[in-house]
Protein backbone atom coordinates (compact mmCIF):
# COMPACT_ATOMS: atom_id res chain seq x y z
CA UNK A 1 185.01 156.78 174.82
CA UNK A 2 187.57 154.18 176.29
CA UNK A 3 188.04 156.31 179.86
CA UNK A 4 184.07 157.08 180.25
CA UNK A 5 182.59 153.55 178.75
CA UNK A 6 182.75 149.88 179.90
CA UNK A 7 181.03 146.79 178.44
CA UNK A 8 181.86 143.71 180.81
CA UNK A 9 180.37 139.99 179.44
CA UNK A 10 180.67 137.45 182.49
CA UNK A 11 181.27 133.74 181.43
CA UNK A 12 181.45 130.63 183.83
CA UNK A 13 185.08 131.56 183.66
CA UNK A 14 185.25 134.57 184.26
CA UNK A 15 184.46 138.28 183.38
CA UNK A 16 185.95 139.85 179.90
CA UNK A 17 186.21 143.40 179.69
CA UNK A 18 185.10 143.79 175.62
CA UNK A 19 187.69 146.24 173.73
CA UNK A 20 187.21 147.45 170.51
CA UNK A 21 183.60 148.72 171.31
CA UNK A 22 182.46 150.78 168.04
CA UNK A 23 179.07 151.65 168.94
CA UNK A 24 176.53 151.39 172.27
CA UNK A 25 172.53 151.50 171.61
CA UNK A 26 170.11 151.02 174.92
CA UNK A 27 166.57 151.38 174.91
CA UNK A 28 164.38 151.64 178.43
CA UNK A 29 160.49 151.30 177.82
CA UNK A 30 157.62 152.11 180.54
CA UNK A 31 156.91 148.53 182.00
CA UNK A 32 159.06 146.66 179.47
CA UNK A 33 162.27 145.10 179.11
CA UNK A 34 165.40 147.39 178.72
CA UNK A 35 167.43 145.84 176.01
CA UNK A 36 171.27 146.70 174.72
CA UNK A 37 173.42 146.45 171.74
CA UNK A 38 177.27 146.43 171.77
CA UNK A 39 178.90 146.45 168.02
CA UNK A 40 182.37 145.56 168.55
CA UNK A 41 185.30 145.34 166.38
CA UNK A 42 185.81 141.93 164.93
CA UNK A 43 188.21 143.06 162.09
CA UNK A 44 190.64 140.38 163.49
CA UNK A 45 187.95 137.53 164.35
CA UNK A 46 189.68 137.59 167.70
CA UNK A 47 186.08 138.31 169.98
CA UNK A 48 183.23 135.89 168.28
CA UNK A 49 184.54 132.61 170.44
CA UNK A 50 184.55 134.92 173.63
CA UNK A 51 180.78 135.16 174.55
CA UNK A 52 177.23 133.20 173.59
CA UNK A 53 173.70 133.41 174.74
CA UNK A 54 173.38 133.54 178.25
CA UNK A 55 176.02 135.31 179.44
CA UNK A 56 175.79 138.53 181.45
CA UNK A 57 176.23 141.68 180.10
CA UNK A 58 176.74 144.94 182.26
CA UNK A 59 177.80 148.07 180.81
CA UNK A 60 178.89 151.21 183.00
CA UNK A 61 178.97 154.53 181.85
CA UNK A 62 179.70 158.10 183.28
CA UNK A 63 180.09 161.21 180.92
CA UNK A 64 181.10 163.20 183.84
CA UNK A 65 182.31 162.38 186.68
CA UNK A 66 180.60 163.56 189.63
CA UNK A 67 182.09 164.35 193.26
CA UNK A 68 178.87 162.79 194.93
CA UNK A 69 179.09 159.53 192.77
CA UNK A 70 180.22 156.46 193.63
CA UNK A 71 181.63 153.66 191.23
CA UNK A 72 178.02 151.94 191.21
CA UNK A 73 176.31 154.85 190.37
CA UNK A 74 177.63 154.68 186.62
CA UNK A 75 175.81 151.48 186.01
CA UNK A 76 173.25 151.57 183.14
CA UNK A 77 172.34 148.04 181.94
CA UNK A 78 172.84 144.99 183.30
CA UNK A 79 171.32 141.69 181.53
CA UNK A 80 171.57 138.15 179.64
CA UNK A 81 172.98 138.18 176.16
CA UNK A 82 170.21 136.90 173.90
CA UNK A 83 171.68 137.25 170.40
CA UNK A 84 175.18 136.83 169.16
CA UNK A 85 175.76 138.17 165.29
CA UNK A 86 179.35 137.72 163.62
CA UNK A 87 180.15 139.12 160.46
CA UNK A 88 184.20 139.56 159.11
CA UNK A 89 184.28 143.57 160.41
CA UNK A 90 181.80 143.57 163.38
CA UNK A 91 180.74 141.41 166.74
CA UNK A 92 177.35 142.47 167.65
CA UNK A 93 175.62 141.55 171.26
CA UNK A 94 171.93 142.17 171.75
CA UNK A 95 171.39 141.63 175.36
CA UNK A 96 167.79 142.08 177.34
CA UNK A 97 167.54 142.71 181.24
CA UNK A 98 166.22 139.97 183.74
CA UNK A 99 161.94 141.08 183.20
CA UNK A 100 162.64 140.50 179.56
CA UNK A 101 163.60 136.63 180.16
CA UNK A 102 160.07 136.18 181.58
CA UNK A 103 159.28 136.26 177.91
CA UNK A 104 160.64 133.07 177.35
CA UNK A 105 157.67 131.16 179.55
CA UNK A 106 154.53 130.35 179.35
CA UNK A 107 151.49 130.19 181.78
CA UNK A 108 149.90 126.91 181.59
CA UNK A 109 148.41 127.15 185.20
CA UNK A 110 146.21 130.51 186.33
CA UNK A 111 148.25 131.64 189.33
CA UNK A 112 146.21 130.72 192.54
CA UNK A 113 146.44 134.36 194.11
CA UNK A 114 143.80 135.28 191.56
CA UNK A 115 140.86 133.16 192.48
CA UNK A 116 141.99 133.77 196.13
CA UNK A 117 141.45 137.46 195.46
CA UNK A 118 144.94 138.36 196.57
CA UNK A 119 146.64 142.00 195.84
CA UNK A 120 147.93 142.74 192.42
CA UNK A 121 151.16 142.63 193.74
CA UNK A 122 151.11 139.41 195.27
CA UNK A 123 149.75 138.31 191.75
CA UNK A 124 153.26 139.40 190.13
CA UNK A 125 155.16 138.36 192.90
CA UNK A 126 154.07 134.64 192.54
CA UNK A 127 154.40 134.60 188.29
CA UNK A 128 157.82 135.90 188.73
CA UNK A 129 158.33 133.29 191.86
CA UNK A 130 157.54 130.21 189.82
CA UNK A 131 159.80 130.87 186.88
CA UNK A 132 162.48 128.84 186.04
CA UNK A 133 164.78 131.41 186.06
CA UNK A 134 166.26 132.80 189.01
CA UNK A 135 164.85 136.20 189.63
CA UNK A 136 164.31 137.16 193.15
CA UNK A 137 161.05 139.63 194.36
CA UNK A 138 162.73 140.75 197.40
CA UNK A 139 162.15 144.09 195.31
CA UNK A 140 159.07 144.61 195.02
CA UNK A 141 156.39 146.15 197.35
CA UNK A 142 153.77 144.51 198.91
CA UNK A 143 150.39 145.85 197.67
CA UNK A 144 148.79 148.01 195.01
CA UNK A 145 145.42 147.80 197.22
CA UNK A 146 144.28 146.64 193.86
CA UNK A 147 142.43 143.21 193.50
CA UNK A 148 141.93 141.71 189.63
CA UNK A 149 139.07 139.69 189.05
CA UNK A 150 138.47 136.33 190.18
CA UNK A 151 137.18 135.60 186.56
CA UNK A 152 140.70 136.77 184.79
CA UNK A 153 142.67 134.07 183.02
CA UNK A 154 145.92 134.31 182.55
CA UNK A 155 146.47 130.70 180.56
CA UNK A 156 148.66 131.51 177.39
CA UNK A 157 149.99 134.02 177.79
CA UNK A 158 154.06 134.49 178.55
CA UNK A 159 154.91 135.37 182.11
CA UNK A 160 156.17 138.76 180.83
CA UNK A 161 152.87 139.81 178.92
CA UNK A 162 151.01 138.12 181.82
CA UNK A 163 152.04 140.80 184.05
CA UNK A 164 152.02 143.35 181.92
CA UNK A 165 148.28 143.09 181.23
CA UNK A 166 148.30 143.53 185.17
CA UNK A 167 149.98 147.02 185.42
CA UNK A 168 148.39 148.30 182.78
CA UNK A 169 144.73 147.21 185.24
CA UNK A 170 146.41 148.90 187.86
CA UNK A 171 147.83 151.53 186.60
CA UNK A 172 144.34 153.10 185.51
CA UNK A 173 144.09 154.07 189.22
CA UNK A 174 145.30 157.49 190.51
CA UNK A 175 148.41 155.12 192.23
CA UNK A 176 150.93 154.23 189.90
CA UNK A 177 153.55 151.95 189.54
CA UNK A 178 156.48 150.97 187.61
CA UNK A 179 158.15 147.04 186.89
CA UNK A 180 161.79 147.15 185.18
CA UNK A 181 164.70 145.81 185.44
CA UNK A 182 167.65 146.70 187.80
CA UNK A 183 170.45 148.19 186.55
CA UNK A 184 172.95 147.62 189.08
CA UNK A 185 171.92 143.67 189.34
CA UNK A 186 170.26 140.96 188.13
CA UNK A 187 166.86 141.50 189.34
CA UNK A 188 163.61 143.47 188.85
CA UNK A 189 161.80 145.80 190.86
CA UNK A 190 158.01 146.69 191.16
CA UNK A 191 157.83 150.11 192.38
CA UNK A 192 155.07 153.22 193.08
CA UNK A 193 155.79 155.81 190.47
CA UNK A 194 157.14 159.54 192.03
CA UNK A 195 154.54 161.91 192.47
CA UNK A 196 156.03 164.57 190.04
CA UNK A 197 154.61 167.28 191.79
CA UNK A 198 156.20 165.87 195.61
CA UNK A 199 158.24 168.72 196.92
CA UNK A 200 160.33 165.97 198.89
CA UNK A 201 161.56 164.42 195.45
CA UNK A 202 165.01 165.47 194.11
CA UNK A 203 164.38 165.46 190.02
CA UNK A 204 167.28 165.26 187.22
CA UNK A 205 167.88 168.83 185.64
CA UNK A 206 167.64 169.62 182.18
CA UNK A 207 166.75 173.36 182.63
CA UNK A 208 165.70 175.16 185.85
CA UNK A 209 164.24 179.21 186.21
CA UNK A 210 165.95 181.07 187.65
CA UNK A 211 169.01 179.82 185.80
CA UNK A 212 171.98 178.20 188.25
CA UNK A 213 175.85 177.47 187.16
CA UNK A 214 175.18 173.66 188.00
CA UNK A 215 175.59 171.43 185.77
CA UNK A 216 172.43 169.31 184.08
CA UNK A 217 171.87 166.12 183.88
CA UNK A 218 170.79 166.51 180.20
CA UNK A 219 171.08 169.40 177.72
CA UNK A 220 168.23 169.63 175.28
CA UNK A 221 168.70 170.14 171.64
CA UNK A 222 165.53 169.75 169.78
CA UNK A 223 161.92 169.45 171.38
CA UNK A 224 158.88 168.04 169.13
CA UNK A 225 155.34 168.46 171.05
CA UNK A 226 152.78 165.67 170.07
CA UNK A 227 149.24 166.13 171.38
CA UNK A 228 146.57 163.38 171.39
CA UNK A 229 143.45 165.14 171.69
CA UNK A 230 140.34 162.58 171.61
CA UNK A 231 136.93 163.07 171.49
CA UNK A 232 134.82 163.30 174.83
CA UNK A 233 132.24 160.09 174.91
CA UNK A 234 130.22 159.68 177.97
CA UNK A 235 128.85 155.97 177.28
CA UNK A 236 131.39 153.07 176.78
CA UNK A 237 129.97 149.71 175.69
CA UNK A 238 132.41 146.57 176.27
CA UNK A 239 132.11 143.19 174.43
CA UNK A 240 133.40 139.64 174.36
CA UNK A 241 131.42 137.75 171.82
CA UNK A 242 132.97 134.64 172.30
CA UNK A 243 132.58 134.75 176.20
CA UNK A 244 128.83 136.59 175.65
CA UNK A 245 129.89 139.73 177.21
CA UNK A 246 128.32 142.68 176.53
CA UNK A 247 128.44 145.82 179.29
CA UNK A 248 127.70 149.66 178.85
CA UNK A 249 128.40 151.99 181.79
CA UNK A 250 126.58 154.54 182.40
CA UNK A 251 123.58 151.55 182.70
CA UNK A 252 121.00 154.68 182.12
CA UNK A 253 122.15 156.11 178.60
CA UNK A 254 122.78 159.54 178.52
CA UNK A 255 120.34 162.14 176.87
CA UNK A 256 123.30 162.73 174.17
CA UNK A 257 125.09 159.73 174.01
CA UNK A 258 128.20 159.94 172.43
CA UNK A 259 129.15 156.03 172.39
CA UNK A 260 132.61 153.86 171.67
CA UNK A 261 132.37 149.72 171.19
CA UNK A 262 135.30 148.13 172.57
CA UNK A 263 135.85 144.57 171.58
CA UNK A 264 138.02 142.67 174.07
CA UNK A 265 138.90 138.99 174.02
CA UNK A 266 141.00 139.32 177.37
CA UNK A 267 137.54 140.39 179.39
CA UNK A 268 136.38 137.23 181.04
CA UNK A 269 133.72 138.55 182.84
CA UNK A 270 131.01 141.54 183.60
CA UNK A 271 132.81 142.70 186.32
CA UNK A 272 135.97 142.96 184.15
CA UNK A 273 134.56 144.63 181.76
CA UNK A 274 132.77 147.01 183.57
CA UNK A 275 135.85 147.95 185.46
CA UNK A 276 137.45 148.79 182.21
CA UNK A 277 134.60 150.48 180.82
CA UNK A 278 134.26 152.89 183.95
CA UNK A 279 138.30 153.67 183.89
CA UNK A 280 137.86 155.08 179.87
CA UNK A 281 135.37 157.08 181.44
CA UNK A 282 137.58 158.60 183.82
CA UNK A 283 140.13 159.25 181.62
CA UNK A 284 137.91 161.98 179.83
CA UNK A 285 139.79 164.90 179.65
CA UNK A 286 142.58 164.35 180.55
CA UNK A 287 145.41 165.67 178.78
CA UNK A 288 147.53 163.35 176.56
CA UNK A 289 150.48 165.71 175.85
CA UNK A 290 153.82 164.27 175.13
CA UNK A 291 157.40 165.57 174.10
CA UNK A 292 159.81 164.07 172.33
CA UNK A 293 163.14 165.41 173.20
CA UNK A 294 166.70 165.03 172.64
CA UNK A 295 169.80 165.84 173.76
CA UNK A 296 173.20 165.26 175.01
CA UNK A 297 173.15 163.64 178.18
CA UNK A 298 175.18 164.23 181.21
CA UNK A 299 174.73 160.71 182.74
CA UNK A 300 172.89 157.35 181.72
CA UNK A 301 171.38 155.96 184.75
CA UNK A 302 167.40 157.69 184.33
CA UNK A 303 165.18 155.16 184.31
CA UNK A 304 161.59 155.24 183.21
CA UNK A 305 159.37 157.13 185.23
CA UNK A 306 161.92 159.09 186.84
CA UNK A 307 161.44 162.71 186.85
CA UNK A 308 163.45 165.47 184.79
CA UNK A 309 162.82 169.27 185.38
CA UNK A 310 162.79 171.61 181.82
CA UNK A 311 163.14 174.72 181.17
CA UNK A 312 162.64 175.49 177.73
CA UNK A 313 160.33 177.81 175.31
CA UNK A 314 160.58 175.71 172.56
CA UNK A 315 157.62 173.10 172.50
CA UNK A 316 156.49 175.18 175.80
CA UNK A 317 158.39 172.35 177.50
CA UNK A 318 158.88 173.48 180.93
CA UNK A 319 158.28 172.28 184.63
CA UNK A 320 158.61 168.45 186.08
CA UNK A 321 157.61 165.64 183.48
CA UNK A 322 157.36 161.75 183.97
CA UNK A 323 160.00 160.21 181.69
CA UNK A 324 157.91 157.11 179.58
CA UNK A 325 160.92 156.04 176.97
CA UNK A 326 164.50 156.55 176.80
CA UNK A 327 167.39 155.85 173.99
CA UNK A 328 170.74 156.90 173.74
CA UNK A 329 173.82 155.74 171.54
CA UNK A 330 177.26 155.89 172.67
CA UNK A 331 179.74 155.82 170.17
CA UNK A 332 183.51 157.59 169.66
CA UNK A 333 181.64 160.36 168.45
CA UNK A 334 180.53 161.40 171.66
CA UNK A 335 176.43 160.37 173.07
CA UNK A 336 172.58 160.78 171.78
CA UNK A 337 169.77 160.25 173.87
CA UNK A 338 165.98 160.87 172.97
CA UNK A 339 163.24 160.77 175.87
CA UNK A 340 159.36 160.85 175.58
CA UNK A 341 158.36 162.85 178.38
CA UNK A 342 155.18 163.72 179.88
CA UNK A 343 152.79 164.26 183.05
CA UNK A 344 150.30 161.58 182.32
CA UNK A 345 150.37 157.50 182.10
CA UNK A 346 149.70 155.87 178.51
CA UNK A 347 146.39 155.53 177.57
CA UNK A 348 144.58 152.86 178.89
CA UNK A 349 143.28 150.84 176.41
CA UNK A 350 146.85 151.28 174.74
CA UNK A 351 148.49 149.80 177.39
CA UNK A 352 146.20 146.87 178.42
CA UNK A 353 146.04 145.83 174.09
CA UNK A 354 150.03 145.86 174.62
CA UNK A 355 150.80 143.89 177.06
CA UNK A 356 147.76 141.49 176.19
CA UNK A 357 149.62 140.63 173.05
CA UNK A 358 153.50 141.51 173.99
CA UNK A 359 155.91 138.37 174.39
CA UNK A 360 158.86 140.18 174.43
């Protein structure tokens, strides 16, 4: 573990390599913050006055070395330290990456690019912008070609669930995109998602037909399939009682309705919630399968919505799938790592409910 893990913590001194590392968790969600746990050795008492809140963290890792890589390629978190525990055998850090300090704020003022009617984009750019901490958006692109509602009111909520609630708007459109945090640097990145069937695209391995001698990126050993099959409605009603919102789309009711009541306090107005009601429509049969898999992996760079190739009978895995959650653990016993995989986004309503109430 020594040769193929590092865990560096940068004071205003200088930067400590951490020895005495007994275990490694890190945990990448779709459109969240990434956060990592180091459990070091404290047996001695000789590492709790090294580090505190605030302090960077970057850990590197590379299971294999690879001829094509280069020293930066075996970064796989990068972040601020936001808990320090001490007990008499163990040093633990809990560190989150730059998007989740935007958790720490609070919009008191509706940015001005909504009433202006601005792109989505330049919505995130300017809530990210104004924070007190120093995150640059020299990373992310310049549209979505999506435009929120003039009516939406972001006053409340924390920077970080603030644009949250906005992906999860614009990522009911056939365009998606992806917000996370770097992990070669301190920044974040708003990105368009791969096309998983783009021919142009290079995907990580974890099983290919016909069979090659190359190595994978990650082996497989257990697949679980979960399917989510709801029922089919074809008229969606959308309410805010307190803001005296009420909206069904279709406006002519079908001959067989088959009907769902959505209550939503975060729809401020009847164009908002007749864009949401039209998207559930939309999403009628679609398929919702997911796998969870894990496995041993062969690097620890993936990110979330990356693309990984399978192979596999088991779970009738097989093909390119969108990667939506990783988690691995490093530890001297060798490396886990469990992904949720997939060829479709989350479901809507699940995602917009999320981020309307996620701080962190």
């Amino acid at each position: 573990m020594a040769d193929a893990v590092r865990v560096f913590v940068t004071t205003e001194l200088a930067s400590i390599g951490m020895t005495g590392i007994k275990a490694i968790s890190v945990r990448h969600s779709f459109n969240a913050p990434s956060v990592a746990t180091v459990t070091i050795n404290n047996a001695t008492g000789l590492s709790q006055d090294k580090v505190r809140r605030g302090h960077e963290l970057r850990i590197v890792a590379f299971p294999t070395v690879r001829a094509t890589s280069t020293g930066s390629s075996y970064f796989c978190f990068r972040g601020k330290i936001t808990e320090v525990d001490v007990t008499s055998s163990a040093f633990t850090i809990t560190a989150q990456d730059h998007l989740g300090l935007l958790g720490n704020e609070i919009l008191t003022v509706n940015p001005t690019t909504i009433a202006t009617k601005t792109d989505a984009a330049s919505i995130i750019k300017q809530i990210v912008a104004e924070s007190s901490y120093d995150i640059a958006i020299d990373q992310m692109i310049g549209e979505t070609r999506i435009v929120m509602s003039p009516g939406l009111s972001l006053v409340g909520k924390t920077r970080l669930s603030a644009i949250q609630y906005i992906m999860g708007q614009v990522n009911v459109t056939p365009v998606r995109y992806r917000i996370l945090g770097k992990q070669k640097s301190l920044n974040i990145a708003l990105e368009r998602l791969p096309d998983i069937d783009d021919t142009t695209y290079t995907p990580y391995i974890a099983g290919r037909i016909p069979r090659t001698s190359a190595a994978l990126d990650f082996y497989p050993t257990m697949i679980d399939r979960i399917e989510d099959d709801s029922d089919l409605v074809n008229l969606v009603t959308v309410r805010n009682i307190d803001a005296g919102i009420l909206v069904s789309e279709p406006a002519t009711i079908p001959t067989n309705p088959i009907q769902r009541l959505y209550d939503e306090d975060s729809i401020t107005d009847e164009t908002q919630a007749s864009l949401f009601a039209r998207q559930i429509l939309n999403q009628q049969g679609r398929s919702k399968i997911r796998w969870i898999v894990e496995g041993l992996p062969d690097r620890f760079d993936f990110k979330v919505g990356d693309i990984m190739e399978f192979a596999s009978r088991e779970g009738g895995l097989s093909g390119r799938q969108m990667i939506f959650d990783i988690s691995y653990r490093i530890s001297p016993a060798g490396a886990t790592m469990k992904l949720e995989v997939g060829r479709q986004s989350a479901d809507l309503v699940t995602a917009i409910r999320f981020a309307s109430g996620l701080t962190t």
